[in-house]
N, C-alpha and C. Protein backbone atom coordinates (compact mmCIF):
# COMPACT_ATOMS: atom_id res chain seq x y z
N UNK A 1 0.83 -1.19 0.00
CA UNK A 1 0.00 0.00 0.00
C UNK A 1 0.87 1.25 0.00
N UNK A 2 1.83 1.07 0.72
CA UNK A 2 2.70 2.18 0.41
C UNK A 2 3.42 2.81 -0.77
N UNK A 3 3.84 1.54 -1.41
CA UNK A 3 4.54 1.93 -2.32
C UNK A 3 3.49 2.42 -3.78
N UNK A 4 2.39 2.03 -3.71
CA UNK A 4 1.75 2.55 -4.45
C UNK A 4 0.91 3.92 -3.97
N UNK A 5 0.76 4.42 -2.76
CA UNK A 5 1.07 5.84 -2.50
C UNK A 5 1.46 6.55 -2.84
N UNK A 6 3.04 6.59 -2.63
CA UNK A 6 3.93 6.76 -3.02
C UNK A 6 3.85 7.11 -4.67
N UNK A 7 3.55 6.13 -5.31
CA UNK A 7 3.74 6.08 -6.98
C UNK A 7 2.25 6.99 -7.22
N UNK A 8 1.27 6.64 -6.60
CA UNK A 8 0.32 7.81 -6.81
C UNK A 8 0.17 9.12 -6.60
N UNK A 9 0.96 9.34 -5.66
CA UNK A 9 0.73 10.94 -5.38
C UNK A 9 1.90 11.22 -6.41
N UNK A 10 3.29 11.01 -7.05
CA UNK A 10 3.87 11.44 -8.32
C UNK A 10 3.01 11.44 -9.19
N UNK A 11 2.24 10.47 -9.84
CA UNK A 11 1.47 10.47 -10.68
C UNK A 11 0.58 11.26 -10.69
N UNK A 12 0.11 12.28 -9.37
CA UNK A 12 -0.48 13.25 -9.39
C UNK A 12 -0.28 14.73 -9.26
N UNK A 13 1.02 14.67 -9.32
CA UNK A 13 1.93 15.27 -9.43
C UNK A 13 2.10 15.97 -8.18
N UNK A 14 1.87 15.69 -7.17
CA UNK A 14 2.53 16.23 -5.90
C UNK A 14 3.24 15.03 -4.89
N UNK A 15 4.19 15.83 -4.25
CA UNK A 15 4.96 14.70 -3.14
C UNK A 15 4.09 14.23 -2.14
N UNK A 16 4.21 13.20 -1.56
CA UNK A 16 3.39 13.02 -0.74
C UNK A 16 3.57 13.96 0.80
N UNK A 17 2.71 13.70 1.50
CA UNK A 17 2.48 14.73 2.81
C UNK A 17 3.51 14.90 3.48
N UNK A 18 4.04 13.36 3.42
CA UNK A 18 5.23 13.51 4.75
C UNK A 18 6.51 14.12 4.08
N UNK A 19 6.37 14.43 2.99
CA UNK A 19 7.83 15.14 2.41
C UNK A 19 7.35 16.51 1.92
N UNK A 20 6.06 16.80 2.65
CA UNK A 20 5.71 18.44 2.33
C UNK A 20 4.24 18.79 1.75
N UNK A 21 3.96 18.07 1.14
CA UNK A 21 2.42 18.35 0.77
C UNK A 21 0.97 18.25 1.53
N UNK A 22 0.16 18.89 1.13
CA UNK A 22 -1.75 18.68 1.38
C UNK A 22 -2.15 18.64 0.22
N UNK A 23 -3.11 18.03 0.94
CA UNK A 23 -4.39 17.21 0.01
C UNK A 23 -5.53 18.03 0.48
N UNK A 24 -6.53 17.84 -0.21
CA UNK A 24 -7.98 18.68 0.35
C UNK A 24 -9.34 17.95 0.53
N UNK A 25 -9.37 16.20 0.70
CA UNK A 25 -10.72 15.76 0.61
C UNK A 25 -10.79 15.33 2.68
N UNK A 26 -11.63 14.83 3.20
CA UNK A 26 -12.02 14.89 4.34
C UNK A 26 -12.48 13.76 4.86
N UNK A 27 -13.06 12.35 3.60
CA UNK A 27 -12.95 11.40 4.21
C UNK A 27 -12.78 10.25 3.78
N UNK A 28 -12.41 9.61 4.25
CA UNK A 28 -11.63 7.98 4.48
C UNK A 28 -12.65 7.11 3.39
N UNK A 29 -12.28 6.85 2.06
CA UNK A 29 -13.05 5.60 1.90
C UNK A 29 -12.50 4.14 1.09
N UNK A 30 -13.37 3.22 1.07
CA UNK A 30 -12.59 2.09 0.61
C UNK A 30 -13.14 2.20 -0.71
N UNK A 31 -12.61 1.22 -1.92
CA UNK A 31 -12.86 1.68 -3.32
C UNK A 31 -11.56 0.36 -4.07
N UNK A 32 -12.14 0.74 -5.66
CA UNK A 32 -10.93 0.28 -6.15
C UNK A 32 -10.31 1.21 -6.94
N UNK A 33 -9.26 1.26 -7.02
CA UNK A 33 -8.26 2.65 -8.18
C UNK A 33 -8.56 2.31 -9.38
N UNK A 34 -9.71 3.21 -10.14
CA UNK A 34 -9.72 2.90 -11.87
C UNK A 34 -9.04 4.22 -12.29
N UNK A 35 -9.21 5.55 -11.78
CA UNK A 35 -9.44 6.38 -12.55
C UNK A 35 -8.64 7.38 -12.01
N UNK A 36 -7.93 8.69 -12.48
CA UNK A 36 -7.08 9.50 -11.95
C UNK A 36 -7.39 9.94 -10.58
N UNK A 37 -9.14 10.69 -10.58
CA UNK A 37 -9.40 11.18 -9.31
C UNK A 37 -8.93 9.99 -8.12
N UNK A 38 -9.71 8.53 -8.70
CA UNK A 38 -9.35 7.49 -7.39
C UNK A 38 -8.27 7.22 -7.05
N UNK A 39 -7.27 8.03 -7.84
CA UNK A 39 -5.74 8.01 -7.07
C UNK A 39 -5.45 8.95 -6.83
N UNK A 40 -6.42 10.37 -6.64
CA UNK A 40 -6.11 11.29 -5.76
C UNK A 40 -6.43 10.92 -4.59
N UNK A 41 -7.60 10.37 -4.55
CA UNK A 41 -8.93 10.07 -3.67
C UNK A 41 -7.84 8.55 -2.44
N UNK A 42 -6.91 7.81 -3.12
CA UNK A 42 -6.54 7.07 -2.01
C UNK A 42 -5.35 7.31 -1.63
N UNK A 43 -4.46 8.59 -2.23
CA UNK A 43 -3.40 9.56 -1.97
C UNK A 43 -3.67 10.06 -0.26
N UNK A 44 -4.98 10.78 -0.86
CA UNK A 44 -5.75 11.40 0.24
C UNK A 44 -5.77 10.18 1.48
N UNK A 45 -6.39 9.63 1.65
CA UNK A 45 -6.62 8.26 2.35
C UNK A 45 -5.76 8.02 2.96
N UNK A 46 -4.94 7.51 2.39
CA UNK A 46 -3.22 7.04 3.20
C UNK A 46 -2.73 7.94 3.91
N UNK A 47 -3.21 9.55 3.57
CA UNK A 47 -2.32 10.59 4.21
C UNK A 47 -2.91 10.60 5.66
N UNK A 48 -4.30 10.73 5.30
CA UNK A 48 -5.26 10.93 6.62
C UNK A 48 -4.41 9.83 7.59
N UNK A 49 -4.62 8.61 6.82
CA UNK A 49 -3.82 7.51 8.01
C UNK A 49 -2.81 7.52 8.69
N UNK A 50 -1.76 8.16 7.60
CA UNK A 50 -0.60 8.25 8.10
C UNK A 50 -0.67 9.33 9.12
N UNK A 51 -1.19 10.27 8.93
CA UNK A 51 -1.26 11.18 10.39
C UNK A 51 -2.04 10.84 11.28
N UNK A 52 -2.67 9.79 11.92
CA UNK A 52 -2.90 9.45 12.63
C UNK A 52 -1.73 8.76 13.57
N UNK A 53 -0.47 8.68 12.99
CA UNK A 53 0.78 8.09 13.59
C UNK A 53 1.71 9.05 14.29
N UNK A 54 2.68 8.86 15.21
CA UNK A 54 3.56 10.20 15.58
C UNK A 54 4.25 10.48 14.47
N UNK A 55 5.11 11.76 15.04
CA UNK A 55 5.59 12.13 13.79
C UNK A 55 7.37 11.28 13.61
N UNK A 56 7.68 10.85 14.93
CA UNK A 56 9.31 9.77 14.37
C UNK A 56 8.72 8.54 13.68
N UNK A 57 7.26 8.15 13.79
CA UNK A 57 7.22 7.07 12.87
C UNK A 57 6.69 7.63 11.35
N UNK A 58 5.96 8.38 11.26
CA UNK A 58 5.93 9.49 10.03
C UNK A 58 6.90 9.15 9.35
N UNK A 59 8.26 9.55 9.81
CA UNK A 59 9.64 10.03 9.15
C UNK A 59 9.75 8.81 9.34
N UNK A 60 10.34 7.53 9.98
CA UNK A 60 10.44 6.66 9.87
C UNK A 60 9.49 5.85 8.34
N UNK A 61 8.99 5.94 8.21
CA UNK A 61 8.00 4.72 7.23
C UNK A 61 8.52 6.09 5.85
N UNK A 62 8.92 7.42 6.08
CA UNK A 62 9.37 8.47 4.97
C UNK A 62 10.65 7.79 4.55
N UNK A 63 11.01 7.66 5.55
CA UNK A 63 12.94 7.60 5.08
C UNK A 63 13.07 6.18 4.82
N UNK A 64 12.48 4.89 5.47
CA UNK A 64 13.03 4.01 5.17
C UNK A 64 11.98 3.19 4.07
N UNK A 65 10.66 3.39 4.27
CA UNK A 65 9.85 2.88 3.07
C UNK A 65 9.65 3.51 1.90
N UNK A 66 9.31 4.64 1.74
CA UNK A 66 8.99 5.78 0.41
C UNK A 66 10.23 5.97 0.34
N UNK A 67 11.53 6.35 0.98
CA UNK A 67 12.36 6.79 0.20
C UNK A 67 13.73 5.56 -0.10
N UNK A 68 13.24 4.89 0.67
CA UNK A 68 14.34 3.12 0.80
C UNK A 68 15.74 3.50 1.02
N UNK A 69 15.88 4.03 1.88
CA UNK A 69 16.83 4.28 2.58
C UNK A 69 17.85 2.70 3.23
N UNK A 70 18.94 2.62 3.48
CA UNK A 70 18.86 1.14 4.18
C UNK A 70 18.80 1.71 6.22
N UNK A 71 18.52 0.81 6.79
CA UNK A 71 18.84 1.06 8.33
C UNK A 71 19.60 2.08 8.97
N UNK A 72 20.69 1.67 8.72
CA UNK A 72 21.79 2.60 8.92
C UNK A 72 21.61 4.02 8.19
N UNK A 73 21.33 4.07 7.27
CA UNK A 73 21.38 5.54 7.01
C UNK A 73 20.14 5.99 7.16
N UNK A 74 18.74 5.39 7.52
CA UNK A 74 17.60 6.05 8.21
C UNK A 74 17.85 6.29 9.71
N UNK A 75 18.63 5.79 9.93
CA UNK A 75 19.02 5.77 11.62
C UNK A 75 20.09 6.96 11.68
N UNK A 76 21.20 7.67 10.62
CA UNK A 76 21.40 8.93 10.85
C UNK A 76 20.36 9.86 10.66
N UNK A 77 19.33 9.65 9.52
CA UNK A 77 18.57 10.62 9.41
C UNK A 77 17.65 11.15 10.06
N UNK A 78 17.30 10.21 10.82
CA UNK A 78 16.94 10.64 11.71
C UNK A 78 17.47 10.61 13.45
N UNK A 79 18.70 10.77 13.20
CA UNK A 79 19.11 10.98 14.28
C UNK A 79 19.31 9.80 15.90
N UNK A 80 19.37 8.65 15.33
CA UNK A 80 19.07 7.38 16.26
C UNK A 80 20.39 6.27 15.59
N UNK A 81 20.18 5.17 16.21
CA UNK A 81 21.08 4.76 15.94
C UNK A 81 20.08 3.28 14.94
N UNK A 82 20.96 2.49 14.22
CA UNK A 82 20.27 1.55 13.17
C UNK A 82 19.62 0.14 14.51
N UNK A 83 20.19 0.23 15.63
CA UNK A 83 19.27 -0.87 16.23
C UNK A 83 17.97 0.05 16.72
N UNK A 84 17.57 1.02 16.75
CA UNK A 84 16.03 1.37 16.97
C UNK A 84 15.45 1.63 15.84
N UNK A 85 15.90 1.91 14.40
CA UNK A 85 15.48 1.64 13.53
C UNK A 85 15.07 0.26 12.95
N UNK A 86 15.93 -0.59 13.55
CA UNK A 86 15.56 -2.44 12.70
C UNK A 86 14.31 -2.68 14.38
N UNK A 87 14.36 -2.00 15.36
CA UNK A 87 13.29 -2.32 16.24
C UNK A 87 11.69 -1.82 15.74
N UNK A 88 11.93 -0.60 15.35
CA UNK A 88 10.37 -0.14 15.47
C UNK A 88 9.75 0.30 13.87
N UNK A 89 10.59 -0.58 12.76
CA UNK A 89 10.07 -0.22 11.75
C UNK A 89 8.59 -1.90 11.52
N UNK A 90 9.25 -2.54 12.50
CA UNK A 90 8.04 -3.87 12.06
C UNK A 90 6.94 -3.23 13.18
N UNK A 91 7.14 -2.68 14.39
CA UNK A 91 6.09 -2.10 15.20
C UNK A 91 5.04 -0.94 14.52
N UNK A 92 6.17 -0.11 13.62
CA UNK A 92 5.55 0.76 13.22
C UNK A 92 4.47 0.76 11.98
N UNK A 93 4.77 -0.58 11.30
CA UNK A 93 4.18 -1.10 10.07
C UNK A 93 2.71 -1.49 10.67
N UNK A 94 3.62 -2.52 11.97
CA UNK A 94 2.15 -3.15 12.40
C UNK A 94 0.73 -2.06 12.81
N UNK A 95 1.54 -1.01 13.56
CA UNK A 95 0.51 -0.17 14.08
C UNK A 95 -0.12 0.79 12.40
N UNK A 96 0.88 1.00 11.51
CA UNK A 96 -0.27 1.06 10.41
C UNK A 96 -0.96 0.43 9.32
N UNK A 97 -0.80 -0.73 9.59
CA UNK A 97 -1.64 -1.90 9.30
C UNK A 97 -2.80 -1.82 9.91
N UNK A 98 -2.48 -1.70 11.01
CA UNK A 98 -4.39 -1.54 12.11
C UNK A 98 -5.17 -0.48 11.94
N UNK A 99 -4.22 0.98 11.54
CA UNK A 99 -5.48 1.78 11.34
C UNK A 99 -5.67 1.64 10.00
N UNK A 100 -5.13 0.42 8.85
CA UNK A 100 -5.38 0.52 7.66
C UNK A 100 -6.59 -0.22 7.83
N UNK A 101 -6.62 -1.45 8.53
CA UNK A 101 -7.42 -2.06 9.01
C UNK A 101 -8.96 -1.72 9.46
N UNK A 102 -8.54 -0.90 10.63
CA UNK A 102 -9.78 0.02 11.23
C UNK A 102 -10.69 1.02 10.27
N UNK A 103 -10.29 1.70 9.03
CA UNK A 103 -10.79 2.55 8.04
C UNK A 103 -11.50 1.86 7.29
N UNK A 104 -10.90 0.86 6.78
CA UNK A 104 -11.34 -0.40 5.88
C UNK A 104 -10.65 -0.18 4.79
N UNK A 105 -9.36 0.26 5.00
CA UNK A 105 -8.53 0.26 3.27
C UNK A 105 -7.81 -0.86 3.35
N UNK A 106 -7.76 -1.72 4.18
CA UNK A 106 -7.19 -3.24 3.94
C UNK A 106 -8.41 -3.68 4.91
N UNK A 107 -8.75 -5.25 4.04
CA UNK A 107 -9.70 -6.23 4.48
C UNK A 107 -8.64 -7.37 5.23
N UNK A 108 -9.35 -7.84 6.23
CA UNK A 108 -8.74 -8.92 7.17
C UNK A 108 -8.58 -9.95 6.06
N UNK A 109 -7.40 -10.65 6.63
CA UNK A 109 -7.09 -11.95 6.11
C UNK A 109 -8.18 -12.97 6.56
N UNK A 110 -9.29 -13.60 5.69
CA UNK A 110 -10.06 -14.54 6.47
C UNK A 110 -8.92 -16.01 6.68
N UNK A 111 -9.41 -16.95 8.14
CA UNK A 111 -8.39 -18.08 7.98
C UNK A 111 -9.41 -18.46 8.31
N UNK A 112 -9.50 -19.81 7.33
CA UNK A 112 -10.14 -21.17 7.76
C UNK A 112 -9.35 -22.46 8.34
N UNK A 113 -9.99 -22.85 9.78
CA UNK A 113 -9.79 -23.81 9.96
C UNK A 113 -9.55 -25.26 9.36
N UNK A 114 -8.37 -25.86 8.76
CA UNK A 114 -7.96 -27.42 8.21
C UNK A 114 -8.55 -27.87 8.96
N UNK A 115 -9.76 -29.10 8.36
CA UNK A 115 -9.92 -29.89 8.93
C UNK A 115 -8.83 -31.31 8.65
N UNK A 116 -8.57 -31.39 7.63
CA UNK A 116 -7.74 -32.06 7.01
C UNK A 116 -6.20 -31.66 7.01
N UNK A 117 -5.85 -31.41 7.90
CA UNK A 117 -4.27 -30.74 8.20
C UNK A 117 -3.63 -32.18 8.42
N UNK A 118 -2.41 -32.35 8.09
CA UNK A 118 -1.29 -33.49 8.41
C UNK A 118 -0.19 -32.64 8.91
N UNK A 119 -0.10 -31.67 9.99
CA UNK A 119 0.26 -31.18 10.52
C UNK A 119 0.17 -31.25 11.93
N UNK A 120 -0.83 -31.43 12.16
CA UNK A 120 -1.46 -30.98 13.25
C UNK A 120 -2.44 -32.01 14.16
N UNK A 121 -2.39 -32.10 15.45
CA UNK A 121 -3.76 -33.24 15.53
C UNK A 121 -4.70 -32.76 15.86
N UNK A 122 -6.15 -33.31 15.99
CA UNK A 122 -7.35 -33.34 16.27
C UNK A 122 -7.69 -32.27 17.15
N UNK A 123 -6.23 -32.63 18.06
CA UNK A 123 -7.32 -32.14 19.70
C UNK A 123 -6.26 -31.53 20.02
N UNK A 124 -5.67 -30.68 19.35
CA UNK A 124 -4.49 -29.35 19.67
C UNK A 124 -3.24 -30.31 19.90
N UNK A 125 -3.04 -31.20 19.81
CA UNK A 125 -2.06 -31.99 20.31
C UNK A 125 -1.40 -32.48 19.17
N UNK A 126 0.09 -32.94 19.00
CA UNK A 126 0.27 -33.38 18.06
C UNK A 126 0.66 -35.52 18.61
N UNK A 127 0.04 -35.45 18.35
CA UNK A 127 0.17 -37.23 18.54
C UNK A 127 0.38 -37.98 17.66
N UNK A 128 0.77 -38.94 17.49
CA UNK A 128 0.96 -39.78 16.44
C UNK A 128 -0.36 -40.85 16.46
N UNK A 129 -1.26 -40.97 17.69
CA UNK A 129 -1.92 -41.83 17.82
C UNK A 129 -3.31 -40.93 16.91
N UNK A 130 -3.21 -39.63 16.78
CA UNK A 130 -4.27 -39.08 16.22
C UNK A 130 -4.24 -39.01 14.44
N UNK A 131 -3.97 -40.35 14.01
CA UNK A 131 -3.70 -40.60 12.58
C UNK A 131 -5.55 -41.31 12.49
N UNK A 132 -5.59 -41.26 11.86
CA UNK A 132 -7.56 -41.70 11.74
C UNK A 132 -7.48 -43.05 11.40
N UNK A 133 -6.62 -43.87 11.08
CA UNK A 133 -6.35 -45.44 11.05
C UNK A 133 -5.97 -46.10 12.22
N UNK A 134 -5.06 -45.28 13.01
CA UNK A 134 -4.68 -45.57 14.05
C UNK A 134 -3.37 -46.95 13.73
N UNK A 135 -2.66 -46.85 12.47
CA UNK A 135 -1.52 -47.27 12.18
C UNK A 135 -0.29 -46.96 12.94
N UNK A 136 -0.28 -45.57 13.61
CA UNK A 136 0.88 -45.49 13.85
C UNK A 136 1.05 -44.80 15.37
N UNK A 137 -0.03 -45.62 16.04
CA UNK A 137 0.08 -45.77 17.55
C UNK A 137 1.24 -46.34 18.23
N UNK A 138 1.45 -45.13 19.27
CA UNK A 138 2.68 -45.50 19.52
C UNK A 138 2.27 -46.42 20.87
């Protein structure tokens, strides 16, 4: 989602927020991108989200995702060192994953339960006795 942010707000010809720009729409919606406006329209979207975050993770997800920076040199840029950068860039993803989540611009992963798993046994357990032939009771 980012990186096509990113590629949308060029394509619309402005930088995105966290490297200086506004946008002007007001609310959050889910959709699919056909058409120029709908990639103003989820430009907009992502920005709203992204400010819902502080602003070292702002610059964080700026310097090391939109601008691909490696560790180490997002960790001078912003002024830290590269082990709190390799710490809080998976925290920081996660926490905007959830409000991507919460808006509805990403849909949950549905998981269905295997009933048929050969992984796994029956009854949370992994047993060998829980083979459905019962061949390979130990």
């Amino acid at each position: 989602m980012l990186k096509r942010y990113i590629r949308y707000s060029i394509e619309t010809g402005r930088l995105p927020s966290l490297l200086g720009r506004e946008f002007f729409r007001a609310k959050v919606t889910s959709y699919t991108v056909v058409t120029f406006q709908d990639r103003i329209i989820v430009v907009h979207d992502m920005e709203k989200c992204l400010d819902r975050l502080d602003e070292f993770s702002r610059q964080l997800i700026a310097r090391h995702i939109l601008q691909e920076h490696d560790q180490m040199a997002t960790g001078r840029l912003l002024h830290c060192n590269e082990r709190t950068v390799r710490t809080y860039i998976p925290i920081v993803l996660d926490l905007f994953t959830e409000i991507l989540l919460s808006v509805g611009l990403l849909q949950p992963i549905e998981t269905k339960e295997r009933r048929n798993s050969c992984q796994e046994g029956e009854n949370d357990q992994i047993l060998l006795s829980d083979c459905k032939d019962g061949r390979y009771k130990v």
